[in-house]
PDB file of N, CA and C in Angstrom:
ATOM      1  N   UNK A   1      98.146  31.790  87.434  1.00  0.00           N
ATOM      2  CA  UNK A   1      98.693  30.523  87.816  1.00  0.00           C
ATOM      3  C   UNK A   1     100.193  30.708  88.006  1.00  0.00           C
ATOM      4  N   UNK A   2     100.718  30.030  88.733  1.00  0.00           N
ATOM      5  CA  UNK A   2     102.458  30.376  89.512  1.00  0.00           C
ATOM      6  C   UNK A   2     102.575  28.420  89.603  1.00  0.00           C
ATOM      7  N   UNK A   3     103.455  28.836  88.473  1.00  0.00           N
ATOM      8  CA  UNK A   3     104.325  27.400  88.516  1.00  0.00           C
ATOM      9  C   UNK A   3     105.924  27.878  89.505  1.00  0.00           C
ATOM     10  N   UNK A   4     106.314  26.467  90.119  1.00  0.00           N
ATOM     11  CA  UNK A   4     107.571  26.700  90.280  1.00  0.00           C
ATOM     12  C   UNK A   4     108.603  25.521  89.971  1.00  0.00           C
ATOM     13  N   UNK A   5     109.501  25.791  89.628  1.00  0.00           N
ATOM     14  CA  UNK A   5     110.435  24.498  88.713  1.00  0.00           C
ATOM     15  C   UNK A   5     111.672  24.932  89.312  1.00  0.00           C
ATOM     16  N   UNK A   6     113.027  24.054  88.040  1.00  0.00           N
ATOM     17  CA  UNK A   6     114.276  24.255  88.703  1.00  0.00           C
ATOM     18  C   UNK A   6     114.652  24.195  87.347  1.00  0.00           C
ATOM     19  N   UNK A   7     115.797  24.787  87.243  1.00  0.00           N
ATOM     20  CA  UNK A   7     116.561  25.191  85.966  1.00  0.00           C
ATOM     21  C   UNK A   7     117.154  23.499  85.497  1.00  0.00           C
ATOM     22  N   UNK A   8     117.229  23.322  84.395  1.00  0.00           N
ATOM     23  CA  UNK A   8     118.088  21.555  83.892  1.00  0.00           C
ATOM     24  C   UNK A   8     118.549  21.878  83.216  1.00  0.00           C
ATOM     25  N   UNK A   9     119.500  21.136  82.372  1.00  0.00           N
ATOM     26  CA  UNK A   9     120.253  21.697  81.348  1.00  0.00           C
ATOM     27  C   UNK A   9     119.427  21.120  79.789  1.00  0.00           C
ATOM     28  N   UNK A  10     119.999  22.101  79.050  1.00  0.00           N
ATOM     29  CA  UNK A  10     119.100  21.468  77.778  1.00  0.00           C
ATOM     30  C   UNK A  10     119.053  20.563  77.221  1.00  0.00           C
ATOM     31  N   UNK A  11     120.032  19.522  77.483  1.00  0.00           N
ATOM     32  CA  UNK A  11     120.425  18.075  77.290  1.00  0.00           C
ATOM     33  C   UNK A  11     119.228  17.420  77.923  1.00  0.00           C
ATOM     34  N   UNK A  12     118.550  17.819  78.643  1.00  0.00           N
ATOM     35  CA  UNK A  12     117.213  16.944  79.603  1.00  0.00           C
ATOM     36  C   UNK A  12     116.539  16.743  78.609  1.00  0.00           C
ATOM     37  N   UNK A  13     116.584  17.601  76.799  1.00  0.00           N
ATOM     38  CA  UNK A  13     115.217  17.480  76.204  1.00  0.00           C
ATOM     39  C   UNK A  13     115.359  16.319  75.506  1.00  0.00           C
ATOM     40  N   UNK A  14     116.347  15.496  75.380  1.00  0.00           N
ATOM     41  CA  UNK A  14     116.905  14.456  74.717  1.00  0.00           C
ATOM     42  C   UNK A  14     116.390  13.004  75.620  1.00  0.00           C
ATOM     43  N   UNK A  15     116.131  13.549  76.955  1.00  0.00           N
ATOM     44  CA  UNK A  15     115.943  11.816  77.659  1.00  0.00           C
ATOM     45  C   UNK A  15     114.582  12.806  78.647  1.00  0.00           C
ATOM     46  N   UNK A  16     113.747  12.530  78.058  1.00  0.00           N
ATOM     47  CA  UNK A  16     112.471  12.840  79.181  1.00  0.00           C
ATOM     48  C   UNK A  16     111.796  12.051  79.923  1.00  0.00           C
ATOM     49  N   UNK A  17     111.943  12.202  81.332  1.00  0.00           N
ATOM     50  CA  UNK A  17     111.358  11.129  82.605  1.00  0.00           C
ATOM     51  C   UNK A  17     110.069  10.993  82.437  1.00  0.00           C
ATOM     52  N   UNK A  18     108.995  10.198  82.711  1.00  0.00           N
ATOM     53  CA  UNK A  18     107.564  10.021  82.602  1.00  0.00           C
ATOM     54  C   UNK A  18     107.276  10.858  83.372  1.00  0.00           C
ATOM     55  N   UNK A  19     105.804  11.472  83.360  1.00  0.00           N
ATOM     56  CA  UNK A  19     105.041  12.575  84.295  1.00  0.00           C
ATOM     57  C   UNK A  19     106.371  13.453  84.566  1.00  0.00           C
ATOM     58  N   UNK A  20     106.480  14.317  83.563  1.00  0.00           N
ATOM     59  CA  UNK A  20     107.609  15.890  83.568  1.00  0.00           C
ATOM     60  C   UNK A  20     107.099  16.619  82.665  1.00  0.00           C
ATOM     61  N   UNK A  21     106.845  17.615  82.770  1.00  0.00           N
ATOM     62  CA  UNK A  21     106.496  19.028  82.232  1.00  0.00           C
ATOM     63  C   UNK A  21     107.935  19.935  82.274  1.00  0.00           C
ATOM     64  N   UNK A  22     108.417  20.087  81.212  1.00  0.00           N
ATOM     65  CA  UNK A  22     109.241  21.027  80.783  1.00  0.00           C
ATOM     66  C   UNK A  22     108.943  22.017  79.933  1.00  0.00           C
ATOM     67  N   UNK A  23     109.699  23.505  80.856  1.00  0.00           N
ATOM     68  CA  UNK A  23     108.994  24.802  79.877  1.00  0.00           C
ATOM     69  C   UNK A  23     110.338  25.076  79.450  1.00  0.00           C
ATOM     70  N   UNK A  24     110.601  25.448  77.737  1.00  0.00           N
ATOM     71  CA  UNK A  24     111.515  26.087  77.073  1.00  0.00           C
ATOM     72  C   UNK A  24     111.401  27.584  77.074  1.00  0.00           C
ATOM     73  N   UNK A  25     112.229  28.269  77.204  1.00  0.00           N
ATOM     74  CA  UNK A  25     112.043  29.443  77.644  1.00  0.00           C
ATOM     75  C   UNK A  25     113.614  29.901  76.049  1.00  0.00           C
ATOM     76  N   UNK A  26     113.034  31.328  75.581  1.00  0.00           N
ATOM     77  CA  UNK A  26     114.392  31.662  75.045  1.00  0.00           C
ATOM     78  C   UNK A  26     114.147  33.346  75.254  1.00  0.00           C
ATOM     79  N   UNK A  27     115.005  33.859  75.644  1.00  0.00           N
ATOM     80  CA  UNK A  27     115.052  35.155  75.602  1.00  0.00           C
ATOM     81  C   UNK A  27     115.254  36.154  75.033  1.00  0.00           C
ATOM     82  N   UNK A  28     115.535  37.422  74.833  1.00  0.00           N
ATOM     83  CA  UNK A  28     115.192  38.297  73.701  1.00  0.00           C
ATOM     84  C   UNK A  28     116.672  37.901  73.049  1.00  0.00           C
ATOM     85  N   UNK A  29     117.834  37.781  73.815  1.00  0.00           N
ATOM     86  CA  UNK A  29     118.753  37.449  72.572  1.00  0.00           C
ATOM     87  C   UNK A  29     119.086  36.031  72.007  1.00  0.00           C
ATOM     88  N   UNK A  30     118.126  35.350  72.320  1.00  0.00           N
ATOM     89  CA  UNK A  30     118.161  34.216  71.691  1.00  0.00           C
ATOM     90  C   UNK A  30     118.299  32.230  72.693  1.00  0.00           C
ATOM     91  N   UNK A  31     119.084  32.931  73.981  1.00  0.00           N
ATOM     92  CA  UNK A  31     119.462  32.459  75.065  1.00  0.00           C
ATOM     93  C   UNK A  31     118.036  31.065  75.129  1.00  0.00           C
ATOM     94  N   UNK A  32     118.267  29.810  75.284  1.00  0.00           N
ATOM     95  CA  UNK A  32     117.787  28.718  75.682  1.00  0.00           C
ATOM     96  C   UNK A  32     117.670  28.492  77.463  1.00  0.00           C
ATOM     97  N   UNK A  33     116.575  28.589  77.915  1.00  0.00           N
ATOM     98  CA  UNK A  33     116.842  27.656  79.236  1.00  0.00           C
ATOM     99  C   UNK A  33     115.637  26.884  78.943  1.00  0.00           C
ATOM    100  N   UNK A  34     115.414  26.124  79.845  1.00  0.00           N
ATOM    101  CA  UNK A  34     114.777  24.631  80.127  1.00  0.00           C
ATOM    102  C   UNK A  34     114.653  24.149  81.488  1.00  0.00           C
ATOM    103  N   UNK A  35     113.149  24.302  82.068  1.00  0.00           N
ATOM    104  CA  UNK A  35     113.071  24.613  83.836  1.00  0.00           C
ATOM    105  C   UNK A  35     111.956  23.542  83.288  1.00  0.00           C
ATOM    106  N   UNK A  36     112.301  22.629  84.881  1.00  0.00           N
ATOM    107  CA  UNK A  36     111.300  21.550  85.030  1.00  0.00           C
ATOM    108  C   UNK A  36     110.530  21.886  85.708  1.00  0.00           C
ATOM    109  N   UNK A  37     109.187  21.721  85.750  1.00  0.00           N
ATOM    110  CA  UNK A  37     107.804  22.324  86.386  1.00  0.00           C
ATOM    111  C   UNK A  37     107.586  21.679  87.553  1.00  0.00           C
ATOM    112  N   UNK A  38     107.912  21.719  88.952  1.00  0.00           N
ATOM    113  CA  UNK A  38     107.431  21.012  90.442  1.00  0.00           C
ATOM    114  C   UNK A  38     106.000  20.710  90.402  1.00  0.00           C
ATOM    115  N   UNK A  39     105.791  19.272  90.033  1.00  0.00           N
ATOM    116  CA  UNK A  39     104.361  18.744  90.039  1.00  0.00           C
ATOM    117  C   UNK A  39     103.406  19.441  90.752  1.00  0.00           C
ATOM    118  N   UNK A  40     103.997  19.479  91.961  1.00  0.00           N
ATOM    119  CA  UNK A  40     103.078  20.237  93.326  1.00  0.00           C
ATOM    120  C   UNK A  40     103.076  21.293  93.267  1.00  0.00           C
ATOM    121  N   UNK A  41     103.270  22.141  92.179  1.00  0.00           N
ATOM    122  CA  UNK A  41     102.684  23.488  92.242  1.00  0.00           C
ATOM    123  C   UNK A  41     101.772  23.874  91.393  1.00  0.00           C
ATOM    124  N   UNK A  42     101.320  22.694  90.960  1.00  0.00           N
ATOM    125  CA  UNK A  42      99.832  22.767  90.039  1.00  0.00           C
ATOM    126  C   UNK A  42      99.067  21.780  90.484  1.00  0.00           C
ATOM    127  N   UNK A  43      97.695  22.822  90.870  1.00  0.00           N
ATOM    128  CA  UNK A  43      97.180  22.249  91.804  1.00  0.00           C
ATOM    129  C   UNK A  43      96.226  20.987  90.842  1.00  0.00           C
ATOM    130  N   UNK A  44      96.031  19.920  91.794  1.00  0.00           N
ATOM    131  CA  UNK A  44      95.378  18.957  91.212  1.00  0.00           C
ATOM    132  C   UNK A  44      93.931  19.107  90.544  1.00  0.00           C
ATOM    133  N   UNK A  45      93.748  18.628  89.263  1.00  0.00           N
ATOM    134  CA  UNK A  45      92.257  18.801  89.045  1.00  0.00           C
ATOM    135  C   UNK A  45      92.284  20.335  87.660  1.00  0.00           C
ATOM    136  N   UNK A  46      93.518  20.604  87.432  1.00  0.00           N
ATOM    137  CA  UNK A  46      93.306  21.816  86.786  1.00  0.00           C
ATOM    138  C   UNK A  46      93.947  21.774  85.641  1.00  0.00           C
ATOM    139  N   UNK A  47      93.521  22.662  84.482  1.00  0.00           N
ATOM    140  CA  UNK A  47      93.828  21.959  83.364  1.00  0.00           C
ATOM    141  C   UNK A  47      95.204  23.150  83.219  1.00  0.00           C
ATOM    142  N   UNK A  48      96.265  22.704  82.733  1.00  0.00           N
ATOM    143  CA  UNK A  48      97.851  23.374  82.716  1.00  0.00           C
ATOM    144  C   UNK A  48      98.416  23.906  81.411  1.00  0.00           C
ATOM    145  N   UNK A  49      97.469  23.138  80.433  1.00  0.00           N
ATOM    146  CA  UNK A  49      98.055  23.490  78.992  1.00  0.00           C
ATOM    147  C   UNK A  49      96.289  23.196  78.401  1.00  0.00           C
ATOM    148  N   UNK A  50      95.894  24.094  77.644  1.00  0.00           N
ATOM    149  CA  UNK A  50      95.143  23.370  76.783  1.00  0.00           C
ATOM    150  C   UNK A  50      95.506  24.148  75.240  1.00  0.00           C
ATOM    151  N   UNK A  51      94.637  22.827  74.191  1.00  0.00           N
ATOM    152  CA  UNK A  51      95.254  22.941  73.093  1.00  0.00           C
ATOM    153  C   UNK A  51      93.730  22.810  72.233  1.00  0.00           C
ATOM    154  N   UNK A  52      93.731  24.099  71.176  1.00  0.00           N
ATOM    155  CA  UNK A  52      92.945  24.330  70.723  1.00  0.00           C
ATOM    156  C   UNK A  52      93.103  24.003  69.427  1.00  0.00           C
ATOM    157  N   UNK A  53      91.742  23.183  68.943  1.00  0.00           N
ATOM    158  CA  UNK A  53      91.480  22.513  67.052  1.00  0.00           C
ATOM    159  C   UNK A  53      92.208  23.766  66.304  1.00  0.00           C
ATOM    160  N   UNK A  54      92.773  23.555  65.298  1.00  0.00           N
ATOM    161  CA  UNK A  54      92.631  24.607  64.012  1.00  0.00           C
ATOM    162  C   UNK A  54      92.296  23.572  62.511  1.00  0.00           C
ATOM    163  N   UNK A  55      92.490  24.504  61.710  1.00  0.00           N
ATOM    164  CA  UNK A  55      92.889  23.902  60.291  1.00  0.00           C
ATOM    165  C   UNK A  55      93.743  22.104  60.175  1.00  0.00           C
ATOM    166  N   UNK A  56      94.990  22.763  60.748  1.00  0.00           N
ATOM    167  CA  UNK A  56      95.755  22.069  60.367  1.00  0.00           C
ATOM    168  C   UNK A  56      96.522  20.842  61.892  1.00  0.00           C
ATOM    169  N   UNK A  57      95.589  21.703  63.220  1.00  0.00           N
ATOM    170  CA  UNK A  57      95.807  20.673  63.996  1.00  0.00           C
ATOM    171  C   UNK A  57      93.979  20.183  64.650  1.00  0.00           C
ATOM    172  N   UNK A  58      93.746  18.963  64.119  1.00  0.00           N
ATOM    173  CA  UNK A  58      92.388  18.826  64.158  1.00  0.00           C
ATOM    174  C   UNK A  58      91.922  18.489  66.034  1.00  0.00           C
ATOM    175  N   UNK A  59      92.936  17.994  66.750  1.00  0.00           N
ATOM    176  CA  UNK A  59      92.901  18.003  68.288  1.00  0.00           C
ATOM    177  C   UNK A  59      92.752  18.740  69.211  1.00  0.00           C
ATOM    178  N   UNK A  60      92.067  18.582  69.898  1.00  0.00           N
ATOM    179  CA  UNK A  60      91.969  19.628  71.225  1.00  0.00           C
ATOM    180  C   UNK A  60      92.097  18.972  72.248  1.00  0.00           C
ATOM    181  N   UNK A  61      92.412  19.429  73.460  1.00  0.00           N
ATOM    182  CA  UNK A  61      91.832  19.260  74.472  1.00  0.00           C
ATOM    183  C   UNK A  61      93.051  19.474  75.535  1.00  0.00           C
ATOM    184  N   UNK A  62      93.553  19.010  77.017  1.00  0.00           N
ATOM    185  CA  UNK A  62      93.995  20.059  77.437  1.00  0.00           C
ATOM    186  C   UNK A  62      94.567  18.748  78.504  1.00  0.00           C
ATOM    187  N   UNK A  63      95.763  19.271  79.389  1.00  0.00           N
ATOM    188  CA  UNK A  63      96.478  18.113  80.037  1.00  0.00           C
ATOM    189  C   UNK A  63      96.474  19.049  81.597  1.00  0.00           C
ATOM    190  N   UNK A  64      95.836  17.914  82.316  1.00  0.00           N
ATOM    191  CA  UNK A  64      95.178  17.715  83.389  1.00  0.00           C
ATOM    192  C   UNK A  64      96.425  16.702  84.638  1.00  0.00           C
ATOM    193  N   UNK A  65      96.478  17.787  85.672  1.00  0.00           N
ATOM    194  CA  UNK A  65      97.222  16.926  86.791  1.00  0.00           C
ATOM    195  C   UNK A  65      96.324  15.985  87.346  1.00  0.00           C
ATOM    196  N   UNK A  66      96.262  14.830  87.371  1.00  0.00           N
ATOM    197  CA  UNK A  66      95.251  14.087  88.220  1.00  0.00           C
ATOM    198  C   UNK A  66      95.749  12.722  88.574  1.00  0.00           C
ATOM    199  N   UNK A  67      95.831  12.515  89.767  1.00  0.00           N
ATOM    200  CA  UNK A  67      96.450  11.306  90.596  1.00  0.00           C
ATOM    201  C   UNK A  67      97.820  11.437  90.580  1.00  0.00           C
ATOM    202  N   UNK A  68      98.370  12.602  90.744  1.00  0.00           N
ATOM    203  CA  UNK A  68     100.141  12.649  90.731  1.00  0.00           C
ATOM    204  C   UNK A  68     100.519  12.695  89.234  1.00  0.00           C
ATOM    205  N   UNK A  69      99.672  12.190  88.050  1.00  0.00           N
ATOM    206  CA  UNK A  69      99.885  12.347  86.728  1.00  0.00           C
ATOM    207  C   UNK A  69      99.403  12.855  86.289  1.00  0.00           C
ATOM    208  N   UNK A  70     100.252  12.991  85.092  1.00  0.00           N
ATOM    209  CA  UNK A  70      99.585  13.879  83.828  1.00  0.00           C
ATOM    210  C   UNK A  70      98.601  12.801  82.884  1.00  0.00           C
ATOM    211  N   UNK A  71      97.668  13.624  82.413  1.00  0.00           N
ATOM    212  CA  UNK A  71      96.160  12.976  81.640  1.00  0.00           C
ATOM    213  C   UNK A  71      96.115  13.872  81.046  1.00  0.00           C
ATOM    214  N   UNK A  72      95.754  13.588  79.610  1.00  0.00           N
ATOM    215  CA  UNK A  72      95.144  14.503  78.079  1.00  0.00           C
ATOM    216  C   UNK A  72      94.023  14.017  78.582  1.00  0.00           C
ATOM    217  N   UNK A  73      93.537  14.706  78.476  1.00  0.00           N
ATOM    218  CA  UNK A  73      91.566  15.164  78.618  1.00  0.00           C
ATOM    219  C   UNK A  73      91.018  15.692  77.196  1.00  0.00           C
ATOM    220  N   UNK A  74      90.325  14.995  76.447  1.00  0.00           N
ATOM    221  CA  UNK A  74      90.060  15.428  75.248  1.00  0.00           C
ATOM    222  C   UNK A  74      88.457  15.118  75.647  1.00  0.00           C
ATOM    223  N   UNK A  75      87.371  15.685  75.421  1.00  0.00           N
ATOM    224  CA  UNK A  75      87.647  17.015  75.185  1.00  0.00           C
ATOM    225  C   UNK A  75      88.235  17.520  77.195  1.00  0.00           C
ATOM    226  N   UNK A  76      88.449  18.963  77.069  1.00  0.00           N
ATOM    227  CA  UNK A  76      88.810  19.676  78.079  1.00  0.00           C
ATOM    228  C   UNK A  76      87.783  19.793  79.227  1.00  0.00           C
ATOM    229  N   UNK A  77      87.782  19.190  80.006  1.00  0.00           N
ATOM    230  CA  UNK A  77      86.451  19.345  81.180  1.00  0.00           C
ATOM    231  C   UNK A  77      86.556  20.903  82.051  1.00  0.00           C
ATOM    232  N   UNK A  78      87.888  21.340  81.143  1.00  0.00           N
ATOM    233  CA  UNK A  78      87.789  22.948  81.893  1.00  0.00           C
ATOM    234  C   UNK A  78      87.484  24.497  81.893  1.00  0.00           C
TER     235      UNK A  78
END
């Protein structure tokens, strides 16, 4: 899967827009960036993150682009 985004500054993580996917990224020396994910490069219908039960997190299920938005799909239809 090939996301493509644009670099923001890390101050974006403080005020988050509705339907935005932000990936934190830190690098081997420690370095912070914070790239916003271009909706349209995940294709509709596909699941982008999913999140698996454990112990101590009893939820699953997995967040789904569908109708221009983002949807938790519990369980994961994928």
């Amino acid at each position: 899967m090939n996301w493509t985004g644009v670099a923001v500054p890390v101050e974006t993580l403080s005020n988050i827009q509705p339907n935005t996917i932000l990936v934190v990224i830190s690098d081997d020396q420690g370095k912070v960036s914070v790239v916003k994910v271009d909706p349209e490069s995940v294709p509709t219908g596909t699941a982008i993150l999913r999140v698996t039960a454990t112990e101590d997190q009893l939820q699953s299920g997995c967040w789904v682009r569908t109708n221009g938005s983002w949807k938790w799909k519990d369980p994961c239809p994928y």
